[in-house]
C-alpha atoms as a PDB file:
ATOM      1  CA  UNK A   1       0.000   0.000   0.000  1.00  0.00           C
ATOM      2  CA  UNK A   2       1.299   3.536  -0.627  1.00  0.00           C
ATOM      3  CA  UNK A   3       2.535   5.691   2.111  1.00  0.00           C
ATOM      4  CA  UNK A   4       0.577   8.971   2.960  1.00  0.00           C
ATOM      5  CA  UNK A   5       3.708  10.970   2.443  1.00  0.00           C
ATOM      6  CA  UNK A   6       5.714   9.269  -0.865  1.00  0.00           C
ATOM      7  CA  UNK A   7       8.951  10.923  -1.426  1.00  0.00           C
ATOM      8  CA  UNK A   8       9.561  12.703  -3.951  1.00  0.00           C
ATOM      9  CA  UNK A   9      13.066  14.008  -5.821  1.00  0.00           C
ATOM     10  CA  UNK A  10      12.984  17.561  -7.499  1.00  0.00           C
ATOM     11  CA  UNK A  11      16.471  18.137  -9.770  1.00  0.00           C
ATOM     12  CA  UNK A  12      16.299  21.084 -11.618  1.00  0.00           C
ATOM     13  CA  UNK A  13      19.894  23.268 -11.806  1.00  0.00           C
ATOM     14  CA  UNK A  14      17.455  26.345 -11.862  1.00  0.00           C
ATOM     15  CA  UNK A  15      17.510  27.164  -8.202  1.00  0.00           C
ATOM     16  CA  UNK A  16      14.184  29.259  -8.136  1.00  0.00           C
ATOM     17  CA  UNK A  17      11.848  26.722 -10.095  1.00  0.00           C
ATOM     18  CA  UNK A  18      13.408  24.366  -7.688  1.00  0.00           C
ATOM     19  CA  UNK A  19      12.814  26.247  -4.759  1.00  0.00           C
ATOM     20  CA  UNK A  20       9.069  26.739  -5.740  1.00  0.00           C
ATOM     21  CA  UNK A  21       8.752  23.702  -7.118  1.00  0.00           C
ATOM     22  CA  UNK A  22      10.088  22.184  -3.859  1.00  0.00           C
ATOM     23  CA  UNK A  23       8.110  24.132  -1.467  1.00  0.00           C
ATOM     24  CA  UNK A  24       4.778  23.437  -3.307  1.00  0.00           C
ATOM     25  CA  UNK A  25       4.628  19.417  -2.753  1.00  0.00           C
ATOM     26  CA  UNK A  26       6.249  19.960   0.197  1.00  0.00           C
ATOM     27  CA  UNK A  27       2.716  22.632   1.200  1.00  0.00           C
ATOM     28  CA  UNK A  28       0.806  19.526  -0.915  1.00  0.00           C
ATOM     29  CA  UNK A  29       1.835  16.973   2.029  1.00  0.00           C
ATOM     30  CA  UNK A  30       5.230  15.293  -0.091  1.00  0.00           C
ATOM     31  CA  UNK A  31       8.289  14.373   1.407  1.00  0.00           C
ATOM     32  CA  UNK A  32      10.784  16.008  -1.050  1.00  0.00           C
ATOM     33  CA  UNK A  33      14.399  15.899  -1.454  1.00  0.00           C
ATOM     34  CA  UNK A  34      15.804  17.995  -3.812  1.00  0.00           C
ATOM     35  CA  UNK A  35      19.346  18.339  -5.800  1.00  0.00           C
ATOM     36  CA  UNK A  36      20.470  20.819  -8.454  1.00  0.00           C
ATOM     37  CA  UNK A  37      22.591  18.811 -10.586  1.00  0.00           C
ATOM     38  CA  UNK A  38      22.670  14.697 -12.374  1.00  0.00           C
ATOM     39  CA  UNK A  39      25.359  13.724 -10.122  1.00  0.00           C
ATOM     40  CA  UNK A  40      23.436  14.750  -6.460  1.00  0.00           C
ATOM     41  CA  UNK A  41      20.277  13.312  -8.157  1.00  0.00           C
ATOM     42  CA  UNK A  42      21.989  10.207  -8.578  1.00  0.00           C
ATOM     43  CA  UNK A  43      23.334   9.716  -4.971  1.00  0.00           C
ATOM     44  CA  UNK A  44      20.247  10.894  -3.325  1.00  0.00           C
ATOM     45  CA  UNK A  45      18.545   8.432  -5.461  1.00  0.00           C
ATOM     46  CA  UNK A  46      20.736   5.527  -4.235  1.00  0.00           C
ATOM     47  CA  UNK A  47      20.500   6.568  -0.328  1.00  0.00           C
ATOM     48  CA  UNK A  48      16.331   8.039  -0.582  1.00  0.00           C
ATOM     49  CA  UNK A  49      14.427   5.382  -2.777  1.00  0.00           C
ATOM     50  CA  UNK A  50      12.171   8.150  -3.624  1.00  0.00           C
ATOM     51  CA  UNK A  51       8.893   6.951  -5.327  1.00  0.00           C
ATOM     52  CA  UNK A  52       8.883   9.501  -8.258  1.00  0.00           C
ATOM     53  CA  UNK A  53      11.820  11.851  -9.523  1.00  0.00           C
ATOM     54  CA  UNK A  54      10.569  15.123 -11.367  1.00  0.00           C
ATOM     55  CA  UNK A  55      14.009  15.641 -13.866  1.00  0.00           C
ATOM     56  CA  UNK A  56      14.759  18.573 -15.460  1.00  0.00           C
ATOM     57  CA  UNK A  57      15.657  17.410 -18.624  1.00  0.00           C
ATOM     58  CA  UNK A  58      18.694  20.084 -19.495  1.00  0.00           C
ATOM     59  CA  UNK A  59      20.806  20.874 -17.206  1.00  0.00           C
ATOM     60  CA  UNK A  60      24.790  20.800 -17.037  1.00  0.00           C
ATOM     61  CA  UNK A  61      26.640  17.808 -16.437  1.00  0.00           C
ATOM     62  CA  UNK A  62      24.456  14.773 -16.163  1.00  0.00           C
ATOM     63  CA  UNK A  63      21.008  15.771 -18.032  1.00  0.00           C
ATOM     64  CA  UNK A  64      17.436  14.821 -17.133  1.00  0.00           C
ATOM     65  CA  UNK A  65      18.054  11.715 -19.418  1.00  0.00           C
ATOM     66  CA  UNK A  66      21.248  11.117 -18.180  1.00  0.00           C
ATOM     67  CA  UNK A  67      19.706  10.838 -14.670  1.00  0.00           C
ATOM     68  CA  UNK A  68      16.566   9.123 -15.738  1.00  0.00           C
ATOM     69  CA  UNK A  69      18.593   6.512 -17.655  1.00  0.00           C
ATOM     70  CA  UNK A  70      20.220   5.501 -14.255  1.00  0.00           C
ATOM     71  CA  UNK A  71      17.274   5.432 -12.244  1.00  0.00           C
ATOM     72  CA  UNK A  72      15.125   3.289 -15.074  1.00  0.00           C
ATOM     73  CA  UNK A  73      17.945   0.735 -15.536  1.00  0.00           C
ATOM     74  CA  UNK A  74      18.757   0.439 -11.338  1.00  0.00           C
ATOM     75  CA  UNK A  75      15.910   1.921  -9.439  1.00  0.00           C
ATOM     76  CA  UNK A  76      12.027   0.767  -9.119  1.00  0.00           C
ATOM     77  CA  UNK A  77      11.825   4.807  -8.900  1.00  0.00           C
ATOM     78  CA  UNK A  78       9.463   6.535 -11.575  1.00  0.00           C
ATOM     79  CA  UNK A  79      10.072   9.746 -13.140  1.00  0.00           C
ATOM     80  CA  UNK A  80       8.731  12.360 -15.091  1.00  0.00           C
ATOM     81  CA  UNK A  81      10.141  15.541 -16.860  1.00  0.00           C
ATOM     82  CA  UNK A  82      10.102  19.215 -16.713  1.00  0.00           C
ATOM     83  CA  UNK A  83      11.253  21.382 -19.325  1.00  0.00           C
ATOM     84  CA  UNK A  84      10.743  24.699 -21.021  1.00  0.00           C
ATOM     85  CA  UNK A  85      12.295  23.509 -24.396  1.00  0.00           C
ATOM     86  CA  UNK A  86      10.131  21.392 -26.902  1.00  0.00           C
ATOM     87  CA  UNK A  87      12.141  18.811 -28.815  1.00  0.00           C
ATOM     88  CA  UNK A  88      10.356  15.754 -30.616  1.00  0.00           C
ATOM     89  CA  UNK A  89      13.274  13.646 -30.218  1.00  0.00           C
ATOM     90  CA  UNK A  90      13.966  14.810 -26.667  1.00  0.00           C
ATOM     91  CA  UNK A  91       9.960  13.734 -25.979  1.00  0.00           C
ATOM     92  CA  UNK A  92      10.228  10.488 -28.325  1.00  0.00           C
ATOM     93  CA  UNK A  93      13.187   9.334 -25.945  1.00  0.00           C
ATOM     94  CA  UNK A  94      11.723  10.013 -22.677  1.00  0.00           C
ATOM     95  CA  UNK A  95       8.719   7.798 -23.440  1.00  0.00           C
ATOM     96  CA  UNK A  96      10.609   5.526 -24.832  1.00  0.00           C
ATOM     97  CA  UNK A  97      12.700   5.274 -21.453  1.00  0.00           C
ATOM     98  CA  UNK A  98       9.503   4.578 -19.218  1.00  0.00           C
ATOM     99  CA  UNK A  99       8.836   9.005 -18.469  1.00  0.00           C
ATOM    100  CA  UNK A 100       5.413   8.795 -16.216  1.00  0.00           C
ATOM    101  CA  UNK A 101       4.412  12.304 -17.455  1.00  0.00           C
ATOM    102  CA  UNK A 102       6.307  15.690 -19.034  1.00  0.00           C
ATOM    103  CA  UNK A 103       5.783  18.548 -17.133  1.00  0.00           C
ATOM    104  CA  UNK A 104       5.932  22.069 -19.675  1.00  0.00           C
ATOM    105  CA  UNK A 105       7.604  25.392 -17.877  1.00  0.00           C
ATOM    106  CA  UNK A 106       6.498  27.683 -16.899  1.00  0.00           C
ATOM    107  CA  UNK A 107       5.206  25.855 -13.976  1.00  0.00           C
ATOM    108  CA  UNK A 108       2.268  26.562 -11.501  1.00  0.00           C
ATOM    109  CA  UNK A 109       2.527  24.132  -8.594  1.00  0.00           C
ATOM    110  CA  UNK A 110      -1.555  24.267  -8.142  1.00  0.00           C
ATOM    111  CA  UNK A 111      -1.591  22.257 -11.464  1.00  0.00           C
ATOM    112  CA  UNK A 112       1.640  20.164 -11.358  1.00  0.00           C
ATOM    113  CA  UNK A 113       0.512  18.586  -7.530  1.00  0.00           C
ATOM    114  CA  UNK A 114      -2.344  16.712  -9.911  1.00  0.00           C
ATOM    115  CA  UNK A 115      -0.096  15.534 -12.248  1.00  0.00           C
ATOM    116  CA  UNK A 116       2.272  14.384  -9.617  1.00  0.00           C
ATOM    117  CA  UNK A 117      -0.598  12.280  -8.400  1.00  0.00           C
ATOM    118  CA  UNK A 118      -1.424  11.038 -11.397  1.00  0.00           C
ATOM    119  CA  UNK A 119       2.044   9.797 -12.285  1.00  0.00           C
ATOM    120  CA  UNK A 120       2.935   7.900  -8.504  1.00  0.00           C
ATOM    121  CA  UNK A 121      -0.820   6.424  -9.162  1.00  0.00           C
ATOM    122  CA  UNK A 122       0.416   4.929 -12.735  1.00  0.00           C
ATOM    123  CA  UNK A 123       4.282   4.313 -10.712  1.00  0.00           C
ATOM    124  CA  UNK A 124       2.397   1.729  -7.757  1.00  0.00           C
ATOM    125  CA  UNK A 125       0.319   0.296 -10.835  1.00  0.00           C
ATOM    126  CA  UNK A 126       3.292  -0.424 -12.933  1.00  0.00           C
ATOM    127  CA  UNK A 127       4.946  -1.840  -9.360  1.00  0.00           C
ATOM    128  CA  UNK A 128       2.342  -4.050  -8.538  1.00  0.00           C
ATOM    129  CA  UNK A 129       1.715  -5.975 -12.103  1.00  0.00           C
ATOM    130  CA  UNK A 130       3.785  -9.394 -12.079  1.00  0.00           C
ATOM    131  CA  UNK A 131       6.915  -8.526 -14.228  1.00  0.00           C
ATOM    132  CA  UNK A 132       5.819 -11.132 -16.644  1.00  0.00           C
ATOM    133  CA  UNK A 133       2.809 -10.316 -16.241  1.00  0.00           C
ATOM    134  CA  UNK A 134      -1.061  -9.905 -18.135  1.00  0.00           C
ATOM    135  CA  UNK A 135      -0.489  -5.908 -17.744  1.00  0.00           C
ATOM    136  CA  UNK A 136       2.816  -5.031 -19.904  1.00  0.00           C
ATOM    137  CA  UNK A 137       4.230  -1.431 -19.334  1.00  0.00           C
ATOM    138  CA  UNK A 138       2.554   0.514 -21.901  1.00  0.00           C
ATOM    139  CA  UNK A 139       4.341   1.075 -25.208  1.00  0.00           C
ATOM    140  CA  UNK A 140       5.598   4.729 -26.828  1.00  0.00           C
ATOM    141  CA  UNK A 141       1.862   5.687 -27.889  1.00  0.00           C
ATOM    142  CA  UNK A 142       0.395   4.545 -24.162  1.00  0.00           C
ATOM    143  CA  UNK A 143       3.217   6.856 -22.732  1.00  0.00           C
ATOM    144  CA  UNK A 144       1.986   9.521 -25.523  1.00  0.00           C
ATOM    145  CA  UNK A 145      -1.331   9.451 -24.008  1.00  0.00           C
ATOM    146  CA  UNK A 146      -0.115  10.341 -20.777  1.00  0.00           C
ATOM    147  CA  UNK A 147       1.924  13.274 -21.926  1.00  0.00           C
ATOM    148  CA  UNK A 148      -0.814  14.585 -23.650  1.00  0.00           C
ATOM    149  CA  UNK A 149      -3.303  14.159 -20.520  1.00  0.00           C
ATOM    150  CA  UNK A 150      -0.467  15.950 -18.539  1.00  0.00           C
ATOM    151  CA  UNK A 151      -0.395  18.929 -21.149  1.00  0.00           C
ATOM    152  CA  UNK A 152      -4.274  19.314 -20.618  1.00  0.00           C
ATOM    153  CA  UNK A 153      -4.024  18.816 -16.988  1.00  0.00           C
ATOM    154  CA  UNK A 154      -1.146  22.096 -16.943  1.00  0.00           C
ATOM    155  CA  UNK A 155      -2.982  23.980 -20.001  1.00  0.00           C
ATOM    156  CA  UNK A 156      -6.334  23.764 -18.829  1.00  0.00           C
ATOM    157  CA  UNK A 157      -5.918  23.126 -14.846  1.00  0.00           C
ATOM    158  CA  UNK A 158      -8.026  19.300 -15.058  1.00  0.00           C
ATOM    159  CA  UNK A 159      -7.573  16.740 -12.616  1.00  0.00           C
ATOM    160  CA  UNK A 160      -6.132  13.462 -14.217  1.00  0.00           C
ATOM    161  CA  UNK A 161      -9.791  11.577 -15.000  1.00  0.00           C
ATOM    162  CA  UNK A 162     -11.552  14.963 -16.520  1.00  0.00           C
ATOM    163  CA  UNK A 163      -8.038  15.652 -19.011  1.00  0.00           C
ATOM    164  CA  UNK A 164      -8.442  11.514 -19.772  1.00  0.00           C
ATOM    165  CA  UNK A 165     -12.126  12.075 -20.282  1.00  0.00           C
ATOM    166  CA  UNK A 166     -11.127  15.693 -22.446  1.00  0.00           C
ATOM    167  CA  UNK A 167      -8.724  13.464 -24.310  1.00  0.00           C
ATOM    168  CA  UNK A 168     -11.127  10.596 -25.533  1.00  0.00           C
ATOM    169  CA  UNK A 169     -14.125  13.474 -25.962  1.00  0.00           C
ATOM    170  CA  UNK A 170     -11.651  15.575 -28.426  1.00  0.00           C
ATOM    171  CA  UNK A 171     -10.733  12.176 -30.064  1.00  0.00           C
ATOM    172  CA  UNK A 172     -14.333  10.935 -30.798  1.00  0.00           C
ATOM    173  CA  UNK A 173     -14.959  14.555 -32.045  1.00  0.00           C
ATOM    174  CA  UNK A 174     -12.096  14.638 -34.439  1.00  0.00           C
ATOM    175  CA  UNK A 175     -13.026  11.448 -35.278  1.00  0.00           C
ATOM    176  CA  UNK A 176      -9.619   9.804 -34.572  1.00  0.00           C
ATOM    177  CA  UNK A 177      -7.764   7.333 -32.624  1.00  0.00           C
ATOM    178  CA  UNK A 178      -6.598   8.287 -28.735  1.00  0.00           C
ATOM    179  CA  UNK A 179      -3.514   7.682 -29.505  1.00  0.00           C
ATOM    180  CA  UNK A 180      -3.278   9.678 -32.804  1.00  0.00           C
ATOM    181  CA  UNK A 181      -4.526  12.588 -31.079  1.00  0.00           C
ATOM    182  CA  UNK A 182      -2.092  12.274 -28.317  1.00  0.00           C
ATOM    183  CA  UNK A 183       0.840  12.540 -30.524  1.00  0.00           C
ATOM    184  CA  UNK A 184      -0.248  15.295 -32.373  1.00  0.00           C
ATOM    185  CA  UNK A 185      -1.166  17.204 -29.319  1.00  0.00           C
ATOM    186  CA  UNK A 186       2.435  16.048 -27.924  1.00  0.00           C
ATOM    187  CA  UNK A 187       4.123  17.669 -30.903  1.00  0.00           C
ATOM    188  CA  UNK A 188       2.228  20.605 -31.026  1.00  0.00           C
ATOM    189  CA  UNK A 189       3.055  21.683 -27.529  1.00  0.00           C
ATOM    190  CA  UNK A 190       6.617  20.854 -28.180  1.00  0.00           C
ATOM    191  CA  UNK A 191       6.577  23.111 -31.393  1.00  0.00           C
ATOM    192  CA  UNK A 192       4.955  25.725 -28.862  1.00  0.00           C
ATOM    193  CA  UNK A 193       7.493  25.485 -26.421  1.00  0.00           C
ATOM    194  CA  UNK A 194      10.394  25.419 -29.277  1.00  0.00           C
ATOM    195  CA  UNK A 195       9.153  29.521 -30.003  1.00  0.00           C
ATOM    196  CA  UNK A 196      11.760  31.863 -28.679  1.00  0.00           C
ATOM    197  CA  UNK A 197       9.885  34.551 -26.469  1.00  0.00           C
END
């Protein structure tokens, strides 16, 4: 059964969004260690167990990926990412790796803490299938659906069922598959994001 207070691991080398970032899921009832750089993220990893790691995905030194490759090839610990930067490949890779959820900067805490939920809800579900087992992790367009539920959960402040439910309406509107829509809505916001301000 899940603890009441799962830990939680912010890296991000930007010290303010970590410091907000840090203090709002700590205000939201987390347990949250925090590092600023691949290398801390890695050894806090190793000593905390934390149950999800939010990674931001460029940073100096060890990246986002660098640090989620670790944790996906010698931790049980889920992660998602953060970024402000919107690169297909980037996006492609992360779900590729196992990513619970991409997070798009810049951040309000209010809608990240049901995202957050979302992703250690899909983390315990993953944990508890057999790993042989009738429920395989889901493949690059299941992890696509997730993004894009996480971009409607930040865009248009939904808690994870109503963006899933906002996801399947759009779909059956469009008149297209899920998983279609997911990926296009995934590349748009990374096109978005890509626009120099």
């Amino acid at each position: 059964m899940e603890t009441a207070n799962p830990t939680l691991m912010v890296v991000d080398d930007d010290r303010l969004v970590l410091a907000t970032l840090v203090a709002g899921l700590r205000q939201a009832g987390f347990d949250v260690i925090e590092a600023d750089n691949g290398d801390d993220a890695i050894l806090l990893a190793r000593k905390h167990k934390p149950r999800l790691a939010i990674l931001d995905m460029r940073m100096q030194g060890k990246s986002g990926m660098d640090v989620a490759r670790y944790l996906a090839a010698n931790t049980d610990t889920g992660f998602m990412f953060l970024s402000a930067f919107g690169d297909s490949d980037i996006v492609e890779e992360a779900t590729r790796m196992g990513a619970l959820g991409y997070l798009v900067k810049p951040l309000d805490v209010r809608q990240i803490v049901p995202a957050v939920r979302a992703a250690l809800s899909r983390a315990t579900e993953m944990r508890s299938s057999p790993p042989s087992g009738s429920a395989p992790v889901p493949d690059a367009q299941g992890r696509d659906d997730w993004i894009a539920i996480g971009i409607l959960m930040e865009r248009l402040r939904l808690d994870y069922d109503r963006a899933l439910l906002a996801l399947r309406a759009q779909a059956q509107a469009e008149n297209k598959d899920v998983g279609e829509l997911a990926a296009s809505m995934v590349e748009a916001a990374n096109r978005l994001n890509s626009i120099r301000r």
